[in-house]
C-alpha atoms as a PDB file:
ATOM      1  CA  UNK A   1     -19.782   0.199   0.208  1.00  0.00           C
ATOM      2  CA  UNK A   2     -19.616  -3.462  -1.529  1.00  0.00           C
ATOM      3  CA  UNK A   3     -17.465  -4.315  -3.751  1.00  0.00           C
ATOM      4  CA  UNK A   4     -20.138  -4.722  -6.157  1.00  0.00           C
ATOM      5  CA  UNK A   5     -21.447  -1.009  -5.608  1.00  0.00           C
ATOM      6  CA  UNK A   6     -17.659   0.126  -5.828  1.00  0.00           C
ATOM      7  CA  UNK A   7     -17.402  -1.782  -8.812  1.00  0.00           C
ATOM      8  CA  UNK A   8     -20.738  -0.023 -10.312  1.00  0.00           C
ATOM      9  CA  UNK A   9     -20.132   3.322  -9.290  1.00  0.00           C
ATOM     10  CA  UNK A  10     -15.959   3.446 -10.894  1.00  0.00           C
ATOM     11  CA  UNK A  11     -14.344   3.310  -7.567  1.00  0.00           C
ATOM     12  CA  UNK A  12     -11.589   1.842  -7.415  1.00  0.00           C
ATOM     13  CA  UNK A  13     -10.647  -1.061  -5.014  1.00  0.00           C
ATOM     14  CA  UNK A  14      -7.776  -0.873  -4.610  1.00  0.00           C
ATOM     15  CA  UNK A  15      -5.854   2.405  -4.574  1.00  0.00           C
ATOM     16  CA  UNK A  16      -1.545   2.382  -4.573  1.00  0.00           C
ATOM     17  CA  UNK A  17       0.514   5.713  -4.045  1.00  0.00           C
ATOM     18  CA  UNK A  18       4.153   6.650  -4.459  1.00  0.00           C
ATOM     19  CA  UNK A  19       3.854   9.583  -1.654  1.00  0.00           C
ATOM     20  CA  UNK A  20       6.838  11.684  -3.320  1.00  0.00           C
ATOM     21  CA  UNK A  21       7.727  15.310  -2.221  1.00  0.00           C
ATOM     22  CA  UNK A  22       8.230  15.458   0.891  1.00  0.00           C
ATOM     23  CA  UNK A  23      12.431  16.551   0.729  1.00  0.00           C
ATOM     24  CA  UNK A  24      11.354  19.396  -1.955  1.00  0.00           C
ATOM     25  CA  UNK A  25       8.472  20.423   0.085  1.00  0.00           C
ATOM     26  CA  UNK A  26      10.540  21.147   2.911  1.00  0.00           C
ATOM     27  CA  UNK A  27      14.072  22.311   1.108  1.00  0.00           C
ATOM     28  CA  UNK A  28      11.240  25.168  -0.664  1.00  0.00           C
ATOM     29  CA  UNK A  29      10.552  26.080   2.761  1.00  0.00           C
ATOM     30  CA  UNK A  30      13.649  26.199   4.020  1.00  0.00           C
ATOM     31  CA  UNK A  31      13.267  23.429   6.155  1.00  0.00           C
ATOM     32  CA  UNK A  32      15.320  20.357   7.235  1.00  0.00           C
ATOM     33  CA  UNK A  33      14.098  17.337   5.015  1.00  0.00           C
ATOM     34  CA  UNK A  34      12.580  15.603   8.608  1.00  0.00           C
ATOM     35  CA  UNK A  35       9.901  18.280   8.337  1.00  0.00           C
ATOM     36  CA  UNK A  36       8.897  17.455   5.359  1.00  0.00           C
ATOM     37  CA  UNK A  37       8.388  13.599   6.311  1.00  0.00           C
ATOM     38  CA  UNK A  38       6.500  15.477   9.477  1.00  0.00           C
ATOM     39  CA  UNK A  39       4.115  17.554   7.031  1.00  0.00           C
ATOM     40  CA  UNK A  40       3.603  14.100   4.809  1.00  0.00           C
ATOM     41  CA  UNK A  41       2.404  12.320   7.495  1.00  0.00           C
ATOM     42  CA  UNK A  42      -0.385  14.357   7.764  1.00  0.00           C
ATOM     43  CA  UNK A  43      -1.364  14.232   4.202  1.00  0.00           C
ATOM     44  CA  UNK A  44      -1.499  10.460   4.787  1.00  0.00           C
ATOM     45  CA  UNK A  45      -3.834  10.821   7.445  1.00  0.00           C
ATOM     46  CA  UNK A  46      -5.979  12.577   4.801  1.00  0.00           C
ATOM     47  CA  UNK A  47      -6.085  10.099   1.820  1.00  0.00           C
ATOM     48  CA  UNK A  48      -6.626   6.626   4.664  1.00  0.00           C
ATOM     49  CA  UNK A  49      -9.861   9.033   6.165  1.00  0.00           C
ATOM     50  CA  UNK A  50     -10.644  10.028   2.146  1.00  0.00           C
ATOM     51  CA  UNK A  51     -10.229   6.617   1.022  1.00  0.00           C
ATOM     52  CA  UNK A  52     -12.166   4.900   3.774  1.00  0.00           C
ATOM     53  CA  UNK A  53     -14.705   7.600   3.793  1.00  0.00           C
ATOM     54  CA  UNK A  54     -15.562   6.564   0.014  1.00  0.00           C
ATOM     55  CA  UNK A  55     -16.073   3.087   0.462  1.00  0.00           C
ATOM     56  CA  UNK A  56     -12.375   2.429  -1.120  1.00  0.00           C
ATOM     57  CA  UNK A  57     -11.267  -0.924  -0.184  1.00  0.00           C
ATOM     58  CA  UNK A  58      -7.905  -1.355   0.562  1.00  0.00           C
ATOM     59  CA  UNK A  59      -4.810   1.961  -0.032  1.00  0.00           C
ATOM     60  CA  UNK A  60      -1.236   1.012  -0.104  1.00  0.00           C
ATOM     61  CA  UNK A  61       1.390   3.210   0.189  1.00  0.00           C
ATOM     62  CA  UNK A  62       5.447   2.689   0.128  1.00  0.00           C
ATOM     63  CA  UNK A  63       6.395   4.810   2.834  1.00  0.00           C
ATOM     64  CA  UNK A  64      10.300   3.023   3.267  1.00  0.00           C
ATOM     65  CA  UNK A  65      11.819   1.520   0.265  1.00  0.00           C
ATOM     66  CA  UNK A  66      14.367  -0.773   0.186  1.00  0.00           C
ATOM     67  CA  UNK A  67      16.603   1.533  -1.839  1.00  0.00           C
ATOM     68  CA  UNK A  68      15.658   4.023   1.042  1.00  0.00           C
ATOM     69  CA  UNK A  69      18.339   2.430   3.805  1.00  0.00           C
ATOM     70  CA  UNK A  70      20.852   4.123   0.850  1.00  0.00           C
ATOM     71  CA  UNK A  71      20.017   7.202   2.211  1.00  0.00           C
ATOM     72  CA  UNK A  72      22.152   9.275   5.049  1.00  0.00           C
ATOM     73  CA  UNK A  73      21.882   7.936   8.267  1.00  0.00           C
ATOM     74  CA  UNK A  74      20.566  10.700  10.272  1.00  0.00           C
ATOM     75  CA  UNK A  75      17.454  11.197   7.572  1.00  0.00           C
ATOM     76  CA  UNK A  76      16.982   7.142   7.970  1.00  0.00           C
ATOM     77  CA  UNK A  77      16.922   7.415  11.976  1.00  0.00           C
ATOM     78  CA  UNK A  78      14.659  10.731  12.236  1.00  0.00           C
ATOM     79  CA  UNK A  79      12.229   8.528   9.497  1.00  0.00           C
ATOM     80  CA  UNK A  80      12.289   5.176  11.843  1.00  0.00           C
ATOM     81  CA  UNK A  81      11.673   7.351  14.511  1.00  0.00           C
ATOM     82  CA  UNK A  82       8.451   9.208  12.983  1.00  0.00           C
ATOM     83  CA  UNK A  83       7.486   6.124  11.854  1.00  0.00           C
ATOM     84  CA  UNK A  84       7.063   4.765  15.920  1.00  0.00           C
ATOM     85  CA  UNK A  85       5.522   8.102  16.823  1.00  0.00           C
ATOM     86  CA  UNK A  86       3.240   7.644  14.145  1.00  0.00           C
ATOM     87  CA  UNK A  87       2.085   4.209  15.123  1.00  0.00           C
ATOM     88  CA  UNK A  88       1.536   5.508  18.570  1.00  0.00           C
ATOM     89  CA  UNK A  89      -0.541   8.360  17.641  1.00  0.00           C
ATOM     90  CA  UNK A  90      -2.631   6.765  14.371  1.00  0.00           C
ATOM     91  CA  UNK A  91      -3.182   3.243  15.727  1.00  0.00           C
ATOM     92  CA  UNK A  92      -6.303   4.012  18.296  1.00  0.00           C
ATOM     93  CA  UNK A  93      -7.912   6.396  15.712  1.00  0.00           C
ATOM     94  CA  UNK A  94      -7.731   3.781  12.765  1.00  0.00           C
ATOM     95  CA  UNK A  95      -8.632   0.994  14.819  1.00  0.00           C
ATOM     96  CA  UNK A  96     -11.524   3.105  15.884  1.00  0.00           C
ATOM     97  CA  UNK A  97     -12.597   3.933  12.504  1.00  0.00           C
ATOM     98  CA  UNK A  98     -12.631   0.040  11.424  1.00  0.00           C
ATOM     99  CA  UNK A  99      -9.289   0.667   9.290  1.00  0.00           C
ATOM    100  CA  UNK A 100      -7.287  -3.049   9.139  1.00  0.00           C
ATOM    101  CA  UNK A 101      -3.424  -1.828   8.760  1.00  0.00           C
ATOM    102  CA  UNK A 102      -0.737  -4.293   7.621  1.00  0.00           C
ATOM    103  CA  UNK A 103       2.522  -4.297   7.145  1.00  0.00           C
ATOM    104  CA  UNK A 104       4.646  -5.528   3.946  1.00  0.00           C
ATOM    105  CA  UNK A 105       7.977  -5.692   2.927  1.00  0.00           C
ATOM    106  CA  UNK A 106      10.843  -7.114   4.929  1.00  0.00           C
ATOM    107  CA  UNK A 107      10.581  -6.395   7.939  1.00  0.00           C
ATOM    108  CA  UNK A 108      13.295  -7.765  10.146  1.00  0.00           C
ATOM    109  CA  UNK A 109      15.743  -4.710   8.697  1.00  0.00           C
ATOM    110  CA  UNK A 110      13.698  -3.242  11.506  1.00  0.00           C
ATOM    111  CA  UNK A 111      14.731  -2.084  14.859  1.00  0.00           C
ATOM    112  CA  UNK A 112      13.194  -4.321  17.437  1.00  0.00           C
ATOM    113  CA  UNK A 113      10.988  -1.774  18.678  1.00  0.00           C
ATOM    114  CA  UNK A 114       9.652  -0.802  15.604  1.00  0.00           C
ATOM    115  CA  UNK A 115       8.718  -4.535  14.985  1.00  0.00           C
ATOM    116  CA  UNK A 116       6.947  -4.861  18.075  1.00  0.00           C
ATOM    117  CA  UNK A 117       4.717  -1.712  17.751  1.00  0.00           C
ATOM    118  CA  UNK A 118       4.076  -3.161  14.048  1.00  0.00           C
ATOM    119  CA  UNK A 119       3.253  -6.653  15.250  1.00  0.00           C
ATOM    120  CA  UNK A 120       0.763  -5.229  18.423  1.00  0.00           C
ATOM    121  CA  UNK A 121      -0.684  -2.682  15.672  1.00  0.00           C
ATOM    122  CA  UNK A 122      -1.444  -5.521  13.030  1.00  0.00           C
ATOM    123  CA  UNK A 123      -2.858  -7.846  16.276  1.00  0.00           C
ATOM    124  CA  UNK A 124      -4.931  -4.961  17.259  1.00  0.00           C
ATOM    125  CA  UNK A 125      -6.644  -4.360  14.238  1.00  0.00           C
ATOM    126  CA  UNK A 126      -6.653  -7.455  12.634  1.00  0.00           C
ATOM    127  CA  UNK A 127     -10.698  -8.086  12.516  1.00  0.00           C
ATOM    128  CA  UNK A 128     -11.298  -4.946  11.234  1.00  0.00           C
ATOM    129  CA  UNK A 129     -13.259  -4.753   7.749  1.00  0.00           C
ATOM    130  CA  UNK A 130     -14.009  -1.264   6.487  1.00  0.00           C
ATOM    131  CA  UNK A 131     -10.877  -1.025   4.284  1.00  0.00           C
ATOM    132  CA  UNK A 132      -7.406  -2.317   4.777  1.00  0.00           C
ATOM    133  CA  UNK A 133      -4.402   0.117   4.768  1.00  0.00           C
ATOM    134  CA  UNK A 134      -0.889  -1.970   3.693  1.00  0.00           C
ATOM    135  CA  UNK A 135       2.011   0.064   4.400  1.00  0.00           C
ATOM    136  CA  UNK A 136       5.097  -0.529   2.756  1.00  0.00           C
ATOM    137  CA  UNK A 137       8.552  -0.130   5.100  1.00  0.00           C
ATOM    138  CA  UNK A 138      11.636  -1.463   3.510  1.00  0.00           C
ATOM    139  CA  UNK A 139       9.959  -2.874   0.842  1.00  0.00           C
ATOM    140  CA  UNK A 140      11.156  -3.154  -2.725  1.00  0.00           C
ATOM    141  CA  UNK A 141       9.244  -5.360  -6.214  1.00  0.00           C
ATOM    142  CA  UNK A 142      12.284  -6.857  -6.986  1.00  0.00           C
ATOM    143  CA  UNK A 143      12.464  -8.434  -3.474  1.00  0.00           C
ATOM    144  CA  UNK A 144       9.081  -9.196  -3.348  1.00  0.00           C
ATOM    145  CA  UNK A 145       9.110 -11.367  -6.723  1.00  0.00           C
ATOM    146  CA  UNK A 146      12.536 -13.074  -5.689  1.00  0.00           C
ATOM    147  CA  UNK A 147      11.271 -14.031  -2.089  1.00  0.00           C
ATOM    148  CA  UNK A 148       7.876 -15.475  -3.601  1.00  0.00           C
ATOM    149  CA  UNK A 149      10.002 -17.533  -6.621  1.00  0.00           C
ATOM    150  CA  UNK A 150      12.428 -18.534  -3.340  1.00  0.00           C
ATOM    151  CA  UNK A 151       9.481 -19.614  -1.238  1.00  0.00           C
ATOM    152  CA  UNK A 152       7.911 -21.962  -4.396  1.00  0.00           C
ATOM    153  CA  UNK A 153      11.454 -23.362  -4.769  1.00  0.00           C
ATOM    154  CA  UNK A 154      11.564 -24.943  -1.269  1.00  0.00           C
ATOM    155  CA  UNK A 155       8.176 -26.177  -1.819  1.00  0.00           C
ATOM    156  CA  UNK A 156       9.711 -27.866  -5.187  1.00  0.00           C
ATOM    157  CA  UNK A 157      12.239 -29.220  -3.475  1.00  0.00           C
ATOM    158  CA  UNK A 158      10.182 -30.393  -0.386  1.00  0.00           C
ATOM    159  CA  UNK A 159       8.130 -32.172  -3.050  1.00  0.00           C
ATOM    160  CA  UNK A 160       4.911 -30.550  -1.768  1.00  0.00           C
ATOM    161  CA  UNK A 161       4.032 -29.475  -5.369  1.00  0.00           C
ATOM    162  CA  UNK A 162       5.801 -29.765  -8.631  1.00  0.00           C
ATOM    163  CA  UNK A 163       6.870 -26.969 -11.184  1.00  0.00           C
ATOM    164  CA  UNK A 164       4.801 -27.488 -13.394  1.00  0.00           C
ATOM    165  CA  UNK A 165       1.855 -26.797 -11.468  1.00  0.00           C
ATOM    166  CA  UNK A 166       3.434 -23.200 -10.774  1.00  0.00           C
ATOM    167  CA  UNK A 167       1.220 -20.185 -12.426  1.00  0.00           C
ATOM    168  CA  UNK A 168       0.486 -16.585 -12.313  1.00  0.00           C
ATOM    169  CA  UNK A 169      -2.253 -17.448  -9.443  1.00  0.00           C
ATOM    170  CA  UNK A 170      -0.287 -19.780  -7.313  1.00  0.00           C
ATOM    171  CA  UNK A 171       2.633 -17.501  -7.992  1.00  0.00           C
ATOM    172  CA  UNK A 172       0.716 -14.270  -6.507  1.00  0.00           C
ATOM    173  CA  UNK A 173      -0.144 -16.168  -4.039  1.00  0.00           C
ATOM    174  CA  UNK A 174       3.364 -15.972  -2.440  1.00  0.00           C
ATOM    175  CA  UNK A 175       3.529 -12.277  -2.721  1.00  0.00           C
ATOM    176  CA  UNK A 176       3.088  -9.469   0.146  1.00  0.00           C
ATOM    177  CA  UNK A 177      -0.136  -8.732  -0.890  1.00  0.00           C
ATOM    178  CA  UNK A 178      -1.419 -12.441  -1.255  1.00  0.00           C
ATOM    179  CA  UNK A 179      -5.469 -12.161  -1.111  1.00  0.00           C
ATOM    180  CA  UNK A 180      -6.100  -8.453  -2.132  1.00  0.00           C
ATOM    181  CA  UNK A 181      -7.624  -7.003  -4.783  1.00  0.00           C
ATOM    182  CA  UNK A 182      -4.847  -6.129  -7.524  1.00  0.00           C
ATOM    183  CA  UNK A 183      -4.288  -2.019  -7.559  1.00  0.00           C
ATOM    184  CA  UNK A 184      -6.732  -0.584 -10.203  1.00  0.00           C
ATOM    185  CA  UNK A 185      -5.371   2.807  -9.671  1.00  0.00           C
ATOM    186  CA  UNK A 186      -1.495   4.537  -8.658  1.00  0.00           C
ATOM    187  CA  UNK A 187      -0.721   7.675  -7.697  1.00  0.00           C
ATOM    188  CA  UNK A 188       1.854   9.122  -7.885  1.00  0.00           C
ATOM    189  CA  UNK A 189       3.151  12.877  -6.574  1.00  0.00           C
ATOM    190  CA  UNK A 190       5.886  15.092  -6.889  1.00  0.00           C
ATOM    191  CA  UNK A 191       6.428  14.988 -10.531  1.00  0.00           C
ATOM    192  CA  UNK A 192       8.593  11.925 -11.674  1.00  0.00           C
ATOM    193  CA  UNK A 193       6.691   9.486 -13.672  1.00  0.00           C
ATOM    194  CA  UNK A 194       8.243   6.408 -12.875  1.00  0.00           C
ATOM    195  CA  UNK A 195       7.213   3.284 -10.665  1.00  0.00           C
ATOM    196  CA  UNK A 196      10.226   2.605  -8.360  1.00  0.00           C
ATOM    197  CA  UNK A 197      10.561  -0.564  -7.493  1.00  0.00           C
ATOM    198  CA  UNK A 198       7.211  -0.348  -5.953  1.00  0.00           C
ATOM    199  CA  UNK A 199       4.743  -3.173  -6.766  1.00  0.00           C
ATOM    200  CA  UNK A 200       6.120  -4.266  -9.772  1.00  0.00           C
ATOM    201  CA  UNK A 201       4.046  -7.496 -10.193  1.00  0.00           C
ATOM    202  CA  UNK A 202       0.355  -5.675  -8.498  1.00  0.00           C
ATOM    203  CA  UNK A 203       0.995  -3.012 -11.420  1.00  0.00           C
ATOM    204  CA  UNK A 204       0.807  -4.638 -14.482  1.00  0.00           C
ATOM    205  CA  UNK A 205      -2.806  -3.261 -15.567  1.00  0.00           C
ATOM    206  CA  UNK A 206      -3.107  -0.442 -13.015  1.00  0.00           C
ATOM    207  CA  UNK A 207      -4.471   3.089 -14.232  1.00  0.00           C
ATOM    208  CA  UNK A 208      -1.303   5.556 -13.820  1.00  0.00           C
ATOM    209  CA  UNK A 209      -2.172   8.569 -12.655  1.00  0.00           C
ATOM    210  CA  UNK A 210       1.099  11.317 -12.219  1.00  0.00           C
ATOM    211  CA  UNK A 211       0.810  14.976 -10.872  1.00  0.00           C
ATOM    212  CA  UNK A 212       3.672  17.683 -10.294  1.00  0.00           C
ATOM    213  CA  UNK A 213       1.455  17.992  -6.628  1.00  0.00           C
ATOM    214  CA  UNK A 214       4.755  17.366  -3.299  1.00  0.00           C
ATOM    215  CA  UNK A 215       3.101  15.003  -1.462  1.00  0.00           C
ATOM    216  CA  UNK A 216       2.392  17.374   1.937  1.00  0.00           C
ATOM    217  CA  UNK A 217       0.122  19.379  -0.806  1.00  0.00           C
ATOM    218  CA  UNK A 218      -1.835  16.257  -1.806  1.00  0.00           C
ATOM    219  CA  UNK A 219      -5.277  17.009   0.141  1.00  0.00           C
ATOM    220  CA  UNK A 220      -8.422  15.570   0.183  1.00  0.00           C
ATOM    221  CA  UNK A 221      -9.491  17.794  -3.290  1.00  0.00           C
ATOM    222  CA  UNK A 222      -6.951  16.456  -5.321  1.00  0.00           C
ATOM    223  CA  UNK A 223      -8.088  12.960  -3.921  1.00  0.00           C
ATOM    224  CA  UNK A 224     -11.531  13.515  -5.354  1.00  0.00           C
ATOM    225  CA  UNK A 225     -10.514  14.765  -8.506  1.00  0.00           C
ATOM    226  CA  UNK A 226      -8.357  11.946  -9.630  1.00  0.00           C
ATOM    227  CA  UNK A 227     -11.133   9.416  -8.180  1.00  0.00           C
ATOM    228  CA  UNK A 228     -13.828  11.535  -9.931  1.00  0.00           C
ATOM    229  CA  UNK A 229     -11.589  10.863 -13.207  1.00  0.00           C
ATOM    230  CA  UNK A 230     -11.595   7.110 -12.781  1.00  0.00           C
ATOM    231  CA  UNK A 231     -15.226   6.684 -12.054  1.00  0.00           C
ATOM    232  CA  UNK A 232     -15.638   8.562 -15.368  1.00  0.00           C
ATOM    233  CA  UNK A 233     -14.569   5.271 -17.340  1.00  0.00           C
ATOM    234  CA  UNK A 234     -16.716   3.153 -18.723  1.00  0.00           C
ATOM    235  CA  UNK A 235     -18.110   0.687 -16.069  1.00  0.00           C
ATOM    236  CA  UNK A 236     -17.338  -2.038 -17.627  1.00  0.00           C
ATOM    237  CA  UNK A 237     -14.066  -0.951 -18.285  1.00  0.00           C
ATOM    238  CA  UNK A 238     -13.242  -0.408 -14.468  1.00  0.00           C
ATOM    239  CA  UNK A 239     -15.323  -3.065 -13.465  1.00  0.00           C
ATOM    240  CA  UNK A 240     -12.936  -5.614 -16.034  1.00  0.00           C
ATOM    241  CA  UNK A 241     -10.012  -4.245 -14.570  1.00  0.00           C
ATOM    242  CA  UNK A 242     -10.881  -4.583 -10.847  1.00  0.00           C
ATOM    243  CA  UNK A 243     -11.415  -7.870 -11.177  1.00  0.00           C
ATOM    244  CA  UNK A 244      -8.641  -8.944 -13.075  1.00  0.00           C
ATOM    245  CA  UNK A 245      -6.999 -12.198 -11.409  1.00  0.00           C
ATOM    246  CA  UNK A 246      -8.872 -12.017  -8.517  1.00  0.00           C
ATOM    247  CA  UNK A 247     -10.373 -15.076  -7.260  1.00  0.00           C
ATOM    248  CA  UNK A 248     -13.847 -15.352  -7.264  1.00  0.00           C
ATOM    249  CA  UNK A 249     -15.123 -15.515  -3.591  1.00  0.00           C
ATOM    250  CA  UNK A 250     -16.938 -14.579  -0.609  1.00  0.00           C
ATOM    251  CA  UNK A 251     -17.014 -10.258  -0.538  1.00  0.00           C
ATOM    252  CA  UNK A 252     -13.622  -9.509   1.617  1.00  0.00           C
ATOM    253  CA  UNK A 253     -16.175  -6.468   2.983  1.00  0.00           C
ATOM    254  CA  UNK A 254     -17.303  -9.390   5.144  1.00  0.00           C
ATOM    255  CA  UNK A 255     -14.563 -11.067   5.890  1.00  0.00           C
ATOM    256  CA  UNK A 256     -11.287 -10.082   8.257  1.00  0.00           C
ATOM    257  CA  UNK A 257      -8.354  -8.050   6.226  1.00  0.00           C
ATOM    258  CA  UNK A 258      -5.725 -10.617   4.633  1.00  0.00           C
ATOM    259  CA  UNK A 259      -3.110 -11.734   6.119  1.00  0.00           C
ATOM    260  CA  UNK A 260       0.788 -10.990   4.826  1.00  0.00           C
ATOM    261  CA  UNK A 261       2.579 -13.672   3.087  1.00  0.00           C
ATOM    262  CA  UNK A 262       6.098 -13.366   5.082  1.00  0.00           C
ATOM    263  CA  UNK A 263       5.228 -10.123   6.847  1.00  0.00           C
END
């Protein structure tokens, strides 16, 4: 689907979720938190296919946070390690299905091996155009906006540009997501309604949508719903919004996914 028939039908472009649950899910069951991580994984495989399948354009999801290395060790290892298993097993399907995946947030907290798989997985499905999927591993807002202002500064000081010709545009430009359509809708599960660190530029005139849903719940029905929801504003209404400081240009449908400013 076009942007322009996304844009004319409600569908959002660009779709951001807080996947939250997963330790409550599991601790309900009776289950070490690691299983719960396990069962989220697969509810992630649902939204990227549900996403994709509707013509969405890009989904990003925070998967590690920056505040996440705070947690205990052991819950931080069995997470790096699901998150190498999970490359290995997703990156042949989504590169089949013409999904681009990326990378954001700062990466080199990562082990070595996890970097590699990341860097062959970007590589590998670089010129793909059906949507792009940005996953967020040790990524934080607050880190985000600091490395862009840092990244300006040296230009400053280079005396490449001057200060003054610093502004929202050139600023986002410097960000992780640098050349994709600004989130027109969040999601967030497991009940908090808050956004975490997550995004905290992208955000600024994003729908908010929170439900009580653990994220290993959140299926391919509750996807629809909240999707049906937001195609039930007015058009011009979602069409305003998902367009909002992008710049005009060719449609990214037709052109390879964008690359990551730092990644």
């Amino acid at each position: 689907m076009s942007q322009a028939a996304a844009g004319a039908s409600g569908l959002p472009r660009h779709v951001a979720v807080i996947m939250d649950g997963n330790g409550r899910w599991a601790q309900r069951r009776a289950l070490p938190r690691h299983l719960g991580h396990r069962a989220g994984a697969k509810a992630v495989r649902a939204t990227v296919e549900g996403c994709a399948r509707r013509g969405v354009e890009a989904l990003t999801i925070f998967a590690f946070s920056s505040e996440n290395w705070q947690r205990p060790p052991d819950e931080v290892t069995r997470l790096m390690e699901l998150f190498v298993e999970s490359i290995d097993r997703e990156v042949d399907e989504l590169h089949r299905n013409g999904i681009c995946v990326r990378f954001i947030g700062d990466l080199s907290r990562l082990r070595a091996e996890l970097g590699a798989k990341i860097a062959a997985a970007e590589a590998r499905t670089a010129a793909n155009r059906r949507m792009t999927l940005f996953i967020a591993v040790s990524y934080g807002g607050r880190w985000d906006i600091v490395e862009a202002a840092r990244r300006l500064a040296a230009r400053v000081v280079a005396g490449e540009i001057k200060a003054e010709a610093i502004d929202e545009a050139l600023f986002a430009d410097q960000l992780q997501l640098a050349g994709a359509p600004e989130p027109d809708l969040f999601i967030r599960t497991g009940g908090e309604q808050r956004i975490s660190n997550f995004l905290l530029w992208h955000l600024a005139y994003t729908e908010p949508y929170f439900c009580d849903t653990l994220w290993p719940d959140f299926d391919d029905a509750e996807l629809e719903r909240r999707l049906g929801e937001h195609r039930r504003e007015p058009v011009a209404q979602v069409v305003s919004r998902s367009h909002r400081r992008v710049a005009p240009g060719p449609d990214p449908g037709a052109q390879p996914c964008p690359a990551v400013v730092g990644g």
